[in-house]
PDB file of N, CA and C in Angstrom:
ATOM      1  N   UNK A   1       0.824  -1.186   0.000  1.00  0.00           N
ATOM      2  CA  UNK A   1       0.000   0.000   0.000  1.00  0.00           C
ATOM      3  C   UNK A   1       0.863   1.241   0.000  1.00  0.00           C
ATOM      4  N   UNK A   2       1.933   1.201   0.961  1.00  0.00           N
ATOM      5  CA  UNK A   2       2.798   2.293   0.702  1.00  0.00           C
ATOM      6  C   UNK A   2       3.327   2.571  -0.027  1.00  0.00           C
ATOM      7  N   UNK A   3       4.018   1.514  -0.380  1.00  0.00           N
ATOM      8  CA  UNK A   3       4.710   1.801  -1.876  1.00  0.00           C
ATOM      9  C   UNK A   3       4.107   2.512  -2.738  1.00  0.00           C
ATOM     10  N   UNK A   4       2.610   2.839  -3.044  1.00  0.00           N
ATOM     11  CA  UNK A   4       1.787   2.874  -4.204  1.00  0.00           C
ATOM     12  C   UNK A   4       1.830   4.602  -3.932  1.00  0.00           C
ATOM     13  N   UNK A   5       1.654   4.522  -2.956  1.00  0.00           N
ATOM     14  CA  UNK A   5       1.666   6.687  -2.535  1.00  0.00           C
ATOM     15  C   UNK A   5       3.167   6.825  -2.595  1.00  0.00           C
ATOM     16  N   UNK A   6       4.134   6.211  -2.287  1.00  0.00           N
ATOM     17  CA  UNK A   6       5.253   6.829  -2.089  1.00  0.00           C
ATOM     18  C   UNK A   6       5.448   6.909  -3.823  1.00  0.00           C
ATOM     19  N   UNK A   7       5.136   6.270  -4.477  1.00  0.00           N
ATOM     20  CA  UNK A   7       5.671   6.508  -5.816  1.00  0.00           C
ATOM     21  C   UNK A   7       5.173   7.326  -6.748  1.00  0.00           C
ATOM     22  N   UNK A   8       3.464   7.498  -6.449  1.00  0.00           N
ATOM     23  CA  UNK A   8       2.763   8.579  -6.721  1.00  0.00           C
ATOM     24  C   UNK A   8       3.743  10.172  -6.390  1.00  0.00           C
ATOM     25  N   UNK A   9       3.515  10.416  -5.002  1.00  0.00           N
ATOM     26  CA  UNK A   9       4.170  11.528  -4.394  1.00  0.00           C
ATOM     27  C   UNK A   9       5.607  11.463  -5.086  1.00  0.00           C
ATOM     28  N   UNK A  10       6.580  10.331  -5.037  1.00  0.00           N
ATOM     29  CA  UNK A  10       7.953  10.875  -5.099  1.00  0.00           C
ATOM     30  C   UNK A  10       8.411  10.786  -6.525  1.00  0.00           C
ATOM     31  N   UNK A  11       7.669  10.127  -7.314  1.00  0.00           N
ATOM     32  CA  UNK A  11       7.929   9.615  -8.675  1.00  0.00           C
ATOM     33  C   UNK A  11       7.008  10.384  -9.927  1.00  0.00           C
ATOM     34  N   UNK A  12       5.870  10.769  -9.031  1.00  0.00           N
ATOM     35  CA  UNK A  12       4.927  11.167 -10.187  1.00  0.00           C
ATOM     36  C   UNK A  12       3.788  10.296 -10.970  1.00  0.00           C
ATOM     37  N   UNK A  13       4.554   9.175 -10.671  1.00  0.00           N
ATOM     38  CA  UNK A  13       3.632   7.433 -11.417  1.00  0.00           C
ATOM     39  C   UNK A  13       2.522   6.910 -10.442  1.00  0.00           C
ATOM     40  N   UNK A  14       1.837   6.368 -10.964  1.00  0.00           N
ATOM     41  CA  UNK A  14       1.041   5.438 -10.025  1.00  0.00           C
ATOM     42  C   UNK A  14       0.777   3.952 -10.980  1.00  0.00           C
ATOM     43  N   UNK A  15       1.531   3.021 -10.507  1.00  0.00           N
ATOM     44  CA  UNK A  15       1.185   1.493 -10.667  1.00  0.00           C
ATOM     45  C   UNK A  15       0.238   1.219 -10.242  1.00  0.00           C
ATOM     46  N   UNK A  16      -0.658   1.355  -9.049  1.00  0.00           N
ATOM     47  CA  UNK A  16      -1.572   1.514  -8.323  1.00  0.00           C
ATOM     48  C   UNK A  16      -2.170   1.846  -7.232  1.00  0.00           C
ATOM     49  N   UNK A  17      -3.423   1.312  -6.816  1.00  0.00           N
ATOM     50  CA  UNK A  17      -3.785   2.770  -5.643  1.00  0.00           C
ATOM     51  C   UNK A  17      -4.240   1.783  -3.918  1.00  0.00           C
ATOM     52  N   UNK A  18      -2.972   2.931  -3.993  1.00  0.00           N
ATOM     53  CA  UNK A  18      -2.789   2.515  -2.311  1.00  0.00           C
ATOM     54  C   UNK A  18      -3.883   2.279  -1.207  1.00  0.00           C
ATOM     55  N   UNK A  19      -3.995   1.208  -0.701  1.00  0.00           N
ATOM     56  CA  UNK A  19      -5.611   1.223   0.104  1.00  0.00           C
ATOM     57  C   UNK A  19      -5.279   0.437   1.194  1.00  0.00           C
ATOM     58  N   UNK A  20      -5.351   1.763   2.202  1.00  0.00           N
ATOM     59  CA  UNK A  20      -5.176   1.225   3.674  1.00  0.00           C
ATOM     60  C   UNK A  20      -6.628   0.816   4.505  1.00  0.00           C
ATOM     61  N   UNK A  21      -6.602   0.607   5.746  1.00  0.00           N
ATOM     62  CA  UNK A  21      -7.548   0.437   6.431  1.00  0.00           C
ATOM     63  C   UNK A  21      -8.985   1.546   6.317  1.00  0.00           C
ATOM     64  N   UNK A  22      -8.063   2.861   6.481  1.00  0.00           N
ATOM     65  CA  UNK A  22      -9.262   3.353   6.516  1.00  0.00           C
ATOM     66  C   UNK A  22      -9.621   3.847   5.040  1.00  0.00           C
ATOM     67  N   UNK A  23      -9.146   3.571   4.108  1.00  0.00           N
ATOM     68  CA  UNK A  23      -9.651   3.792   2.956  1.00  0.00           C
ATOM     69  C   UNK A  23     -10.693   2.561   2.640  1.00  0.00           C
ATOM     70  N   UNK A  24     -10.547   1.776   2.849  1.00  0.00           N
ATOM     71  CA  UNK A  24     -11.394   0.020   2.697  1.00  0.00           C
ATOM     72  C   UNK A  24     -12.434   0.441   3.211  1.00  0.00           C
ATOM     73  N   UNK A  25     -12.492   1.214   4.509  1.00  0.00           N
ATOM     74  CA  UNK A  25     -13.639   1.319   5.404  1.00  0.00           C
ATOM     75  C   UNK A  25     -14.649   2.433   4.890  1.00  0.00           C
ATOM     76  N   UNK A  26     -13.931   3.568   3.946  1.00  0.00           N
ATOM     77  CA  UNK A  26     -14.080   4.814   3.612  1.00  0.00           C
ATOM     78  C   UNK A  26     -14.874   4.135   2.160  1.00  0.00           C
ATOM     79  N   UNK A  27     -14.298   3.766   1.590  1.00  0.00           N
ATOM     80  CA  UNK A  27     -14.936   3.517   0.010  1.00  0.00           C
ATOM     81  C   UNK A  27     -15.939   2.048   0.053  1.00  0.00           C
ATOM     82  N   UNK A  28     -15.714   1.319   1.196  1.00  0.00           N
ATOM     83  CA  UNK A  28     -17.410   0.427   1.038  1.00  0.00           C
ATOM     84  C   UNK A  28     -18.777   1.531   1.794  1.00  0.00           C
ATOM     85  N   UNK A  29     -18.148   2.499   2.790  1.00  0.00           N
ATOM     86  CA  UNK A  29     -19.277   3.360   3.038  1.00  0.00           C
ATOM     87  C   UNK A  29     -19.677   3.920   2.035  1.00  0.00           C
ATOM     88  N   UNK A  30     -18.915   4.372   0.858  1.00  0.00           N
ATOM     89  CA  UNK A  30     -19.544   5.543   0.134  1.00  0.00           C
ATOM     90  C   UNK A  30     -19.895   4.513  -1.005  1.00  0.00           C
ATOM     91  N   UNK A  31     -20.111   3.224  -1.251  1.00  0.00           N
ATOM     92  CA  UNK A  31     -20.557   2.516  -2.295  1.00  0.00           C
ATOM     93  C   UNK A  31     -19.807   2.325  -3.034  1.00  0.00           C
ATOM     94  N   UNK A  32     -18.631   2.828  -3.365  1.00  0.00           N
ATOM     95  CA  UNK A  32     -17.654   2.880  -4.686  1.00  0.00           C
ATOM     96  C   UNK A  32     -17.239   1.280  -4.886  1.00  0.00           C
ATOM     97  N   UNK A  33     -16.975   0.000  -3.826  1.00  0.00           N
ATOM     98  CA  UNK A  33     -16.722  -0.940  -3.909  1.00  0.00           C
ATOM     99  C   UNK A  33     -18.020  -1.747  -2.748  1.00  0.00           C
ATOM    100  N   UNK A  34     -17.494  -3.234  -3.026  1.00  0.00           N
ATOM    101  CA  UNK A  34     -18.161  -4.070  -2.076  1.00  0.00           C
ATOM    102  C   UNK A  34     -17.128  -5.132  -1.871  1.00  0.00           C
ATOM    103  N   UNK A  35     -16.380  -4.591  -0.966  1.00  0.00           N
ATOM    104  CA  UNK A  35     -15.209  -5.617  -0.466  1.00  0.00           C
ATOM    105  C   UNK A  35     -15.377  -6.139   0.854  1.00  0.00           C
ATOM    106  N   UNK A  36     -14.534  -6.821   0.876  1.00  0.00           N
ATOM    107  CA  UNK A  36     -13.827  -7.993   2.590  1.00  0.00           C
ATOM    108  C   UNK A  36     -12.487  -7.165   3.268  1.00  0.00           C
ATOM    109  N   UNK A  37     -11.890  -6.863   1.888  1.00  0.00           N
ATOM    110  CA  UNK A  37     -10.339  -6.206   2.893  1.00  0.00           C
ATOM    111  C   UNK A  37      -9.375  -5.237   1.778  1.00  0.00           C
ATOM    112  N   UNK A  38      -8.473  -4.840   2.183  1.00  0.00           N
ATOM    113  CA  UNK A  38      -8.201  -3.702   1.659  1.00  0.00           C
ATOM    114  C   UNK A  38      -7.321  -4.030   0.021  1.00  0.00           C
ATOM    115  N   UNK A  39      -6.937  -5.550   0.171  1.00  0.00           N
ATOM    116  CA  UNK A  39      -6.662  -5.916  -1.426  1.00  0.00           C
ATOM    117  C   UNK A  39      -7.908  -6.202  -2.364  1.00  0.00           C
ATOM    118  N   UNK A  40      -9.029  -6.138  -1.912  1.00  0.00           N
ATOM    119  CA  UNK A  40      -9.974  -6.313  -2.838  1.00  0.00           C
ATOM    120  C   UNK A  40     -10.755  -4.909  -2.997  1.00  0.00           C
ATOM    121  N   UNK A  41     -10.827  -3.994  -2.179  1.00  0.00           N
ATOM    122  CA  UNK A  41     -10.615  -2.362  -2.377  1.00  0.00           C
ATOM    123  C   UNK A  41      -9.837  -2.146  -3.299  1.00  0.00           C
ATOM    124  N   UNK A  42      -8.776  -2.497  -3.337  1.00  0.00           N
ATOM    125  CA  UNK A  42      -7.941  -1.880  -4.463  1.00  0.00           C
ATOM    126  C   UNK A  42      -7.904  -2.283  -5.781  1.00  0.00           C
ATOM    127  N   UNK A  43      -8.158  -3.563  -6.026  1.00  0.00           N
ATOM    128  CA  UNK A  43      -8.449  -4.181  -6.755  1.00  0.00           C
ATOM    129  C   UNK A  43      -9.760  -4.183  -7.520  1.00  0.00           C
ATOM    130  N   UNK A  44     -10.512  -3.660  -6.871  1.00  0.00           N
ATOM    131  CA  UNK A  44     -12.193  -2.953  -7.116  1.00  0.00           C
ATOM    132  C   UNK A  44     -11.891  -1.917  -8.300  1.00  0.00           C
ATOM    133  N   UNK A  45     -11.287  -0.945  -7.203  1.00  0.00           N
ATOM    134  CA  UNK A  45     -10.806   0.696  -7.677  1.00  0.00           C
ATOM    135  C   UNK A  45     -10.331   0.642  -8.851  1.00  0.00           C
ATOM    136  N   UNK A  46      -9.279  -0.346  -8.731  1.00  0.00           N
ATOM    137  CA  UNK A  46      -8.342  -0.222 -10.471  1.00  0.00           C
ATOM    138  C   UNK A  46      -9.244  -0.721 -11.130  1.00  0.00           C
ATOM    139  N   UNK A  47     -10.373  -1.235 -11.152  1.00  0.00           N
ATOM    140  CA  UNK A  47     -11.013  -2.124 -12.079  1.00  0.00           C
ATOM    141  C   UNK A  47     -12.197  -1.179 -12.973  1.00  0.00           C
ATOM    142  N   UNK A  48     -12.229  -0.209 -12.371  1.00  0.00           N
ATOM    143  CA  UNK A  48     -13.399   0.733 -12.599  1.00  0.00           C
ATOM    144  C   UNK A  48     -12.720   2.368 -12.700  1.00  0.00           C
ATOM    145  N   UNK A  49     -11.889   2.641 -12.112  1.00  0.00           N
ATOM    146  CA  UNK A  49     -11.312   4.407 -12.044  1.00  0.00           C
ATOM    147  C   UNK A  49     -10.257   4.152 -13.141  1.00  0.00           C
ATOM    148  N   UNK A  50     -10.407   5.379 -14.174  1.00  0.00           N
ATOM    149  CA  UNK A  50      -9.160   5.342 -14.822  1.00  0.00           C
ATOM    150  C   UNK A  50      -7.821   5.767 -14.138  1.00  0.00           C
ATOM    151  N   UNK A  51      -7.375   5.187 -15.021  1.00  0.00           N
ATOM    152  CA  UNK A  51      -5.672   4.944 -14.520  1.00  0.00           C
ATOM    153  C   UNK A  51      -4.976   6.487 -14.308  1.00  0.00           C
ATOM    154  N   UNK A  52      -5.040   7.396 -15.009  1.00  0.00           N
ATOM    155  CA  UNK A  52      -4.416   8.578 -14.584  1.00  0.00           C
ATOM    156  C   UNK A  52      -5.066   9.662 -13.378  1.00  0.00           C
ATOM    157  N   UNK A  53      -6.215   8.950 -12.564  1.00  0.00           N
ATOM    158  CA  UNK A  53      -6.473   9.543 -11.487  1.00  0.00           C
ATOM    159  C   UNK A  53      -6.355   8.311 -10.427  1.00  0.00           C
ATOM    160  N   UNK A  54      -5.223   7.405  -9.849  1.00  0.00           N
ATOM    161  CA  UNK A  54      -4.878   6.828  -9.491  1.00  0.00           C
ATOM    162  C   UNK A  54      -4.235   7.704  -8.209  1.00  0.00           C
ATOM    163  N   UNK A  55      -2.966   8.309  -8.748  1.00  0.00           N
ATOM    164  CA  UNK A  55      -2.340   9.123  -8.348  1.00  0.00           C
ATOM    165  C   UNK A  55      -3.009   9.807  -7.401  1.00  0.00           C
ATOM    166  N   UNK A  56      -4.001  10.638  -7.880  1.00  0.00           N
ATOM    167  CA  UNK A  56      -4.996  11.646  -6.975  1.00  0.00           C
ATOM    168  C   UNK A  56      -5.507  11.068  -5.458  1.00  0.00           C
ATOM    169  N   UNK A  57      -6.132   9.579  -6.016  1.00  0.00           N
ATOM    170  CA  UNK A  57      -7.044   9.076  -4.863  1.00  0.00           C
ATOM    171  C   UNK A  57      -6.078   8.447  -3.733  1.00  0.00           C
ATOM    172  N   UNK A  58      -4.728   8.441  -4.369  1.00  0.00           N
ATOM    173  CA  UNK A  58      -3.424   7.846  -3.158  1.00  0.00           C
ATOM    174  C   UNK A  58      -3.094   8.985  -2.060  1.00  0.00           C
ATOM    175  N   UNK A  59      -3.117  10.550  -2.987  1.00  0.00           N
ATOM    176  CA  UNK A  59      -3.143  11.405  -2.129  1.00  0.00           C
ATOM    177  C   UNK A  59      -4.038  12.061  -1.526  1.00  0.00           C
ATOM    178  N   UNK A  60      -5.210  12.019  -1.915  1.00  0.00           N
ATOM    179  CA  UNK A  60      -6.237  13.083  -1.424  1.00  0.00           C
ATOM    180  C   UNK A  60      -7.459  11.738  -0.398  1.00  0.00           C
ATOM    181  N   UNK A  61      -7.067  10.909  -0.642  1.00  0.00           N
ATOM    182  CA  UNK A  61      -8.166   9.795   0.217  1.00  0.00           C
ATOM    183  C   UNK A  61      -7.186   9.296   1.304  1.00  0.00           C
ATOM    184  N   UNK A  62      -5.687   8.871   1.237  1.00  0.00           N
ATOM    185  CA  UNK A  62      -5.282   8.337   2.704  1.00  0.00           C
ATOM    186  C   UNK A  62      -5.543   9.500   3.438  1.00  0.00           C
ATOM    187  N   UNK A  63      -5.321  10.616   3.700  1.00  0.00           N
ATOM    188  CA  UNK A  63      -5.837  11.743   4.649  1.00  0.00           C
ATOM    189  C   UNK A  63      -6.664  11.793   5.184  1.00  0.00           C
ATOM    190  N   UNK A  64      -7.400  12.066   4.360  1.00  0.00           N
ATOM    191  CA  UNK A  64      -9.033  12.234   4.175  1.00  0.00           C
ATOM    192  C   UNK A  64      -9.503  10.671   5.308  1.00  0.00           C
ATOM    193  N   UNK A  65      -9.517   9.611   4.616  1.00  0.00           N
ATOM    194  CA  UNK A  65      -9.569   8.922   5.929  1.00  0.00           C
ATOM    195  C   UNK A  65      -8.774   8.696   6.977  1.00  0.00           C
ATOM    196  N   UNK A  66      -7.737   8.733   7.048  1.00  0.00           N
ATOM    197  CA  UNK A  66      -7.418   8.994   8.009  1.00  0.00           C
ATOM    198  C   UNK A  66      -7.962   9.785   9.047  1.00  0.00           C
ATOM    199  N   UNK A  67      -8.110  10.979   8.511  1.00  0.00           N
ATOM    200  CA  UNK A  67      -8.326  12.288   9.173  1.00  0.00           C
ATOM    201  C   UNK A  67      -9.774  11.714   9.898  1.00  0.00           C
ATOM    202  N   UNK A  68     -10.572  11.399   8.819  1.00  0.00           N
ATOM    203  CA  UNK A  68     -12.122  11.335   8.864  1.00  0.00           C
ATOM    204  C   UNK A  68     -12.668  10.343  10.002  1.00  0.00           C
ATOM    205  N   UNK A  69     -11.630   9.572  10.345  1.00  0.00           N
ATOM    206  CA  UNK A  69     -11.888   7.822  11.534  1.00  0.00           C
ATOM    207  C   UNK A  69     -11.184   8.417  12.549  1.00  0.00           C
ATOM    208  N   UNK A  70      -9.851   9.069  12.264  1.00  0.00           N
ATOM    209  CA  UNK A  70      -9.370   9.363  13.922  1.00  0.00           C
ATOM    210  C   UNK A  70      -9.286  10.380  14.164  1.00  0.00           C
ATOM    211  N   UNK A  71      -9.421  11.617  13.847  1.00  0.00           N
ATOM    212  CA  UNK A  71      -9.270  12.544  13.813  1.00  0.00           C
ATOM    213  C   UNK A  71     -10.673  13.483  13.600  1.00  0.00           C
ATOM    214  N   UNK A  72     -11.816  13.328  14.452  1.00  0.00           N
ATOM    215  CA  UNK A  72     -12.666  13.327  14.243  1.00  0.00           C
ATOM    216  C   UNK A  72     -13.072  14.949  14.656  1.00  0.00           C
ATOM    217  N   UNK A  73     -12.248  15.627  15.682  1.00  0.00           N
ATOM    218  CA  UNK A  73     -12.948  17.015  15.624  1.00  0.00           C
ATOM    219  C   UNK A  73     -12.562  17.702  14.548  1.00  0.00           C
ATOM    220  N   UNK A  74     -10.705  17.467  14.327  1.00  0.00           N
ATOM    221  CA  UNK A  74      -9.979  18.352  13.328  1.00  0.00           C
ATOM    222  C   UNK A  74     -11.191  18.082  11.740  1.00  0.00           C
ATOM    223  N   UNK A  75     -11.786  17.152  11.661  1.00  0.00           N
ATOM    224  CA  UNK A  75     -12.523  16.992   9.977  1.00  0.00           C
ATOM    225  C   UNK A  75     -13.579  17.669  10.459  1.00  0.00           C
ATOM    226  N   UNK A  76     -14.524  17.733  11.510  1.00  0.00           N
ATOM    227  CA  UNK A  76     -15.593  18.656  12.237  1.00  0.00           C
ATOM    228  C   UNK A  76     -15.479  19.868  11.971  1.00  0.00           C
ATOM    229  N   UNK A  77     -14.207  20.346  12.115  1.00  0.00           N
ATOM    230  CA  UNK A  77     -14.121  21.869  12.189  1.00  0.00           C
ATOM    231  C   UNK A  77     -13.658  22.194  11.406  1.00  0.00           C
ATOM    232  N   UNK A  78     -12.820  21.190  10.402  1.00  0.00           N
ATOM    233  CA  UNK A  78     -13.019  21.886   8.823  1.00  0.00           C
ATOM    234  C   UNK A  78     -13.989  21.932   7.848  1.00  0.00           C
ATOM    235  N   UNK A  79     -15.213  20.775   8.225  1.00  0.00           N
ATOM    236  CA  UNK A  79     -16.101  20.893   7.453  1.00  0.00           C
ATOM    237  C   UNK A  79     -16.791  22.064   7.896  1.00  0.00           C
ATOM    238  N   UNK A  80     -17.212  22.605   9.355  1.00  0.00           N
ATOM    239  CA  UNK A  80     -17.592  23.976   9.893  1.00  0.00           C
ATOM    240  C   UNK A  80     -17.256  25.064   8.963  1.00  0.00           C
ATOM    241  N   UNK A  81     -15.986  25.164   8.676  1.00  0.00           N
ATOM    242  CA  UNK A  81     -15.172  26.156   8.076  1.00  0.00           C
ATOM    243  C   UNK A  81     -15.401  26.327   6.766  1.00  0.00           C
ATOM    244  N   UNK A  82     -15.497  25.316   5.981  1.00  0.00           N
ATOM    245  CA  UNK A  82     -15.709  25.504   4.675  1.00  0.00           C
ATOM    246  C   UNK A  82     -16.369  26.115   3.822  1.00  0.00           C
ATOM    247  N   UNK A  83     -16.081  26.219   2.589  1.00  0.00           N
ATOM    248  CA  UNK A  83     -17.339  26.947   1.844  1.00  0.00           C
ATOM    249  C   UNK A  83     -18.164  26.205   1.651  1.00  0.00           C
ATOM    250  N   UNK A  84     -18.819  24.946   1.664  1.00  0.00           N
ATOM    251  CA  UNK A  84     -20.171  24.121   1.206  1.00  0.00           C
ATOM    252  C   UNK A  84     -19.972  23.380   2.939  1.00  0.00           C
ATOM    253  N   UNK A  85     -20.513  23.809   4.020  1.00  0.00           N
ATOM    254  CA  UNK A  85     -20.187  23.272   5.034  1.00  0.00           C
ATOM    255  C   UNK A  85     -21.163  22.147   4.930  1.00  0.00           C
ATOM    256  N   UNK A  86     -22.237  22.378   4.688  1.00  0.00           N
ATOM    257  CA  UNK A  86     -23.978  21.514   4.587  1.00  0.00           C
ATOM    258  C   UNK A  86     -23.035  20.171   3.722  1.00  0.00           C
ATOM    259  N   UNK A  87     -22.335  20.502   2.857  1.00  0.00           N
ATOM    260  CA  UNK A  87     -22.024  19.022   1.532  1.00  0.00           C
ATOM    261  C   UNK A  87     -21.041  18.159   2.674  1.00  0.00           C
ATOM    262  N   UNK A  88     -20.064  19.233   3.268  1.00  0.00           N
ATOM    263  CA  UNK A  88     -19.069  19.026   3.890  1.00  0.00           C
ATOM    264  C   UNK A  88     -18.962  17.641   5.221  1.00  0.00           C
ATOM    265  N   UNK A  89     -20.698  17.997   5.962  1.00  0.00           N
ATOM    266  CA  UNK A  89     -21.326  17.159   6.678  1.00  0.00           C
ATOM    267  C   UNK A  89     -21.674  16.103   6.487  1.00  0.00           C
ATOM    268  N   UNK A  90     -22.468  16.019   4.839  1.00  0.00           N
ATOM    269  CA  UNK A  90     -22.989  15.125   4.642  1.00  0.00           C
ATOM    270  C   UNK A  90     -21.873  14.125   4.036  1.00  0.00           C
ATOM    271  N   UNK A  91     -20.449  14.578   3.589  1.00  0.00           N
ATOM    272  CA  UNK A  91     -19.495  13.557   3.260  1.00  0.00           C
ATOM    273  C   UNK A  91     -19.386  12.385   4.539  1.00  0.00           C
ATOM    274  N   UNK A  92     -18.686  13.698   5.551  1.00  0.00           N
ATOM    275  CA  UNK A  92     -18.604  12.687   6.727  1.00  0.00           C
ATOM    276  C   UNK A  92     -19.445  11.939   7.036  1.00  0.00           C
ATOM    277  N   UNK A  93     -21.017  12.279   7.170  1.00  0.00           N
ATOM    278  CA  UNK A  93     -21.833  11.030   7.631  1.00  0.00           C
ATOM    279  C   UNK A  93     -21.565   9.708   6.630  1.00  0.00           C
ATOM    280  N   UNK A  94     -21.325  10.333   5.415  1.00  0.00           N
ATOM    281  CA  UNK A  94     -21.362   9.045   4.198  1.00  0.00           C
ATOM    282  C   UNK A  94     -20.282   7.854   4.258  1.00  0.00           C
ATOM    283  N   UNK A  95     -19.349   8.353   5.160  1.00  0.00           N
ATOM    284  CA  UNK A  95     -17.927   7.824   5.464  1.00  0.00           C
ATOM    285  C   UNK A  95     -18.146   7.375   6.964  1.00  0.00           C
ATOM    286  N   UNK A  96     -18.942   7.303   7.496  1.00  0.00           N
ATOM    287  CA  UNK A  96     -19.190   6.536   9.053  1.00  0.00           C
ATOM    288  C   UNK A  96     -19.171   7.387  10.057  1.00  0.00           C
ATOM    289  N   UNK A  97     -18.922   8.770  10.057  1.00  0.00           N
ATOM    290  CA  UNK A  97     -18.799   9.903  11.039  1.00  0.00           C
ATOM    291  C   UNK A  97     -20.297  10.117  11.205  1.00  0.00           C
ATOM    292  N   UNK A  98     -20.639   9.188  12.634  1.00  0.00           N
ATOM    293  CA  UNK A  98     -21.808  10.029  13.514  1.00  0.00           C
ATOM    294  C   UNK A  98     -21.727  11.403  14.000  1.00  0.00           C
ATOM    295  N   UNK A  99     -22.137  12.588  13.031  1.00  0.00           N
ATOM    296  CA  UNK A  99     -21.405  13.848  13.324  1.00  0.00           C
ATOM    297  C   UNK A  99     -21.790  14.488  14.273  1.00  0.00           C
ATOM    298  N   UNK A 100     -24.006  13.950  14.248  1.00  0.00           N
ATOM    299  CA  UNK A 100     -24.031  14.886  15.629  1.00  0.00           C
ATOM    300  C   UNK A 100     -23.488  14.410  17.588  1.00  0.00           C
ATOM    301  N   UNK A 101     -23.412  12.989  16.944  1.00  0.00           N
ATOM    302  CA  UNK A 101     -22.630  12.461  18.055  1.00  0.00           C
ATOM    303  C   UNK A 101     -21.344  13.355  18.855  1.00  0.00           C
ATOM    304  N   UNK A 102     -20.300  13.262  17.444  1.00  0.00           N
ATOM    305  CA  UNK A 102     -18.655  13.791  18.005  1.00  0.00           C
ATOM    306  C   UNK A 102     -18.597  15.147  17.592  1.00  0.00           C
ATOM    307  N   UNK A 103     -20.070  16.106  17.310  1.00  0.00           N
ATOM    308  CA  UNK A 103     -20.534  17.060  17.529  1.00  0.00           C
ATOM    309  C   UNK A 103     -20.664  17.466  18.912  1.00  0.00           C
ATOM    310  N   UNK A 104     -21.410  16.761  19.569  1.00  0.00           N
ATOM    311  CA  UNK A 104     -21.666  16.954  20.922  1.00  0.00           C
ATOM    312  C   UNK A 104     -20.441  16.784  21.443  1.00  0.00           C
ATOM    313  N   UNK A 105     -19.747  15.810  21.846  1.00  0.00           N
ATOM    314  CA  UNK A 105     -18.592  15.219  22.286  1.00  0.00           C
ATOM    315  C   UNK A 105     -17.310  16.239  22.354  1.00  0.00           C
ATOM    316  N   UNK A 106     -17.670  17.233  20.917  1.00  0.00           N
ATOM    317  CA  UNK A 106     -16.620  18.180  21.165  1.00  0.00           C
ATOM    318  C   UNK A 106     -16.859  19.945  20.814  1.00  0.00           C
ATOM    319  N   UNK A 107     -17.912  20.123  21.779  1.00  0.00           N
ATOM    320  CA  UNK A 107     -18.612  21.204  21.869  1.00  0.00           C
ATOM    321  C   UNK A 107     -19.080  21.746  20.633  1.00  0.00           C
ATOM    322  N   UNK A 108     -19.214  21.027  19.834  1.00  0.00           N
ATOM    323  CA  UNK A 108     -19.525  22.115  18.198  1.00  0.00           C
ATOM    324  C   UNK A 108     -21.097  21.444  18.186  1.00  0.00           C
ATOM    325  N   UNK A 109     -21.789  21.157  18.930  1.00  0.00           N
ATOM    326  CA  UNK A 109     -23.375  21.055  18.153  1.00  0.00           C
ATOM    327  C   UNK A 109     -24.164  22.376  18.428  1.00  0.00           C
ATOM    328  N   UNK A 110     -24.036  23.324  18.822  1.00  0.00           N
ATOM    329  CA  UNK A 110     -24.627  24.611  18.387  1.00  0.00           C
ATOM    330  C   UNK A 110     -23.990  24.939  16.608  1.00  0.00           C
ATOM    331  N   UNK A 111     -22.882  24.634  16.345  1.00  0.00           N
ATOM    332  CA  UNK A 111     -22.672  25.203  14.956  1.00  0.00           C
ATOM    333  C   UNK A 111     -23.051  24.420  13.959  1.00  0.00           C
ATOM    334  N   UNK A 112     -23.247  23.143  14.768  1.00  0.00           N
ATOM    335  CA  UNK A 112     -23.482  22.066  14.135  1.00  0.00           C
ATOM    336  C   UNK A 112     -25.048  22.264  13.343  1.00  0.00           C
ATOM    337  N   UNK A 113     -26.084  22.546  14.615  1.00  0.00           N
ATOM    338  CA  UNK A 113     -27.383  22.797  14.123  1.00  0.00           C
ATOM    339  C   UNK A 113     -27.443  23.853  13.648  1.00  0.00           C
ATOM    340  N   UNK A 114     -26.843  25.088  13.630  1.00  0.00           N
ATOM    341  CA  UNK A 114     -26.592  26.194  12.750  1.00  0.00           C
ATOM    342  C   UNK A 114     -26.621  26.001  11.460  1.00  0.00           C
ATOM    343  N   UNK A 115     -25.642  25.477  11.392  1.00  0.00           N
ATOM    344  CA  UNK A 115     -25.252  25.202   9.652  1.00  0.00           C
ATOM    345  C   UNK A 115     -26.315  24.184   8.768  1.00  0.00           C
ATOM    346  N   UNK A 116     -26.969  23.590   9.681  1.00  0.00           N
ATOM    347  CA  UNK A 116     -28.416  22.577   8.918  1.00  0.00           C
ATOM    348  C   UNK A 116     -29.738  23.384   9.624  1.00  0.00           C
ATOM    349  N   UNK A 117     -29.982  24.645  10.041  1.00  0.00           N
ATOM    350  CA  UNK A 117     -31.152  25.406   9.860  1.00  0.00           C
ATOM    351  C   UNK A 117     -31.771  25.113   8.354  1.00  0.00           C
TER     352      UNK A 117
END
């Protein structure tokens, strides 16, 4: 899996697309696959995404889940922040983030219900 971002990032190439834990967990929530584990995630992905946005989803999705499973206020308060905060919410729920839950949990459900008036 690493290999596949490190070569993206340091090389420019992508052979293929790197799929860690929380990406497996991230892309059967949002429908894109219907896998068991993170080689059949990837193996999904290449089977269906063209090949020159490979690259993209190595960098902009390990974060992103990452961020999105453990890091649960820091993605809270950037989706707060954003310009489409309302879309911003509804990613996270789509990705397993009970938001008004770790809303509450970390004082943001006043902005929380703000932003879905």
């Amino acid at each position: 899996m690493k290999a596949y971002i490190v070569e993206s990032i340091v090389f420019g190439t992508a052979s293929g697309i790197g799929v860690d834990t929380h990406m497996h967990r991230m892309f059967n929530d949002l429908k894109w696959v219907s896998s068991k584990n993170p080689e059949q995630t990837r193996e999904q992905l290449e089977g269906w995404l063209p090949k020159e946005k490979w690259g993209e989803i190595n960098e902009l999705f390990v974060g992103f889940g990452q961020e999105s499973q453990q890091q649960k206020e820091k993605s809270l308060k950037k989706a707060i922040a954003c310009s489409r905060p309302v879309d911003a919410l509804k990613l996270l729920e789509k990705v397993g983030m009970d938001v008004k839950k770790e809303a509450k949990k970390y004082g943001l459900l006043m902005e929380i219900d703000e932003i879905r008036k």
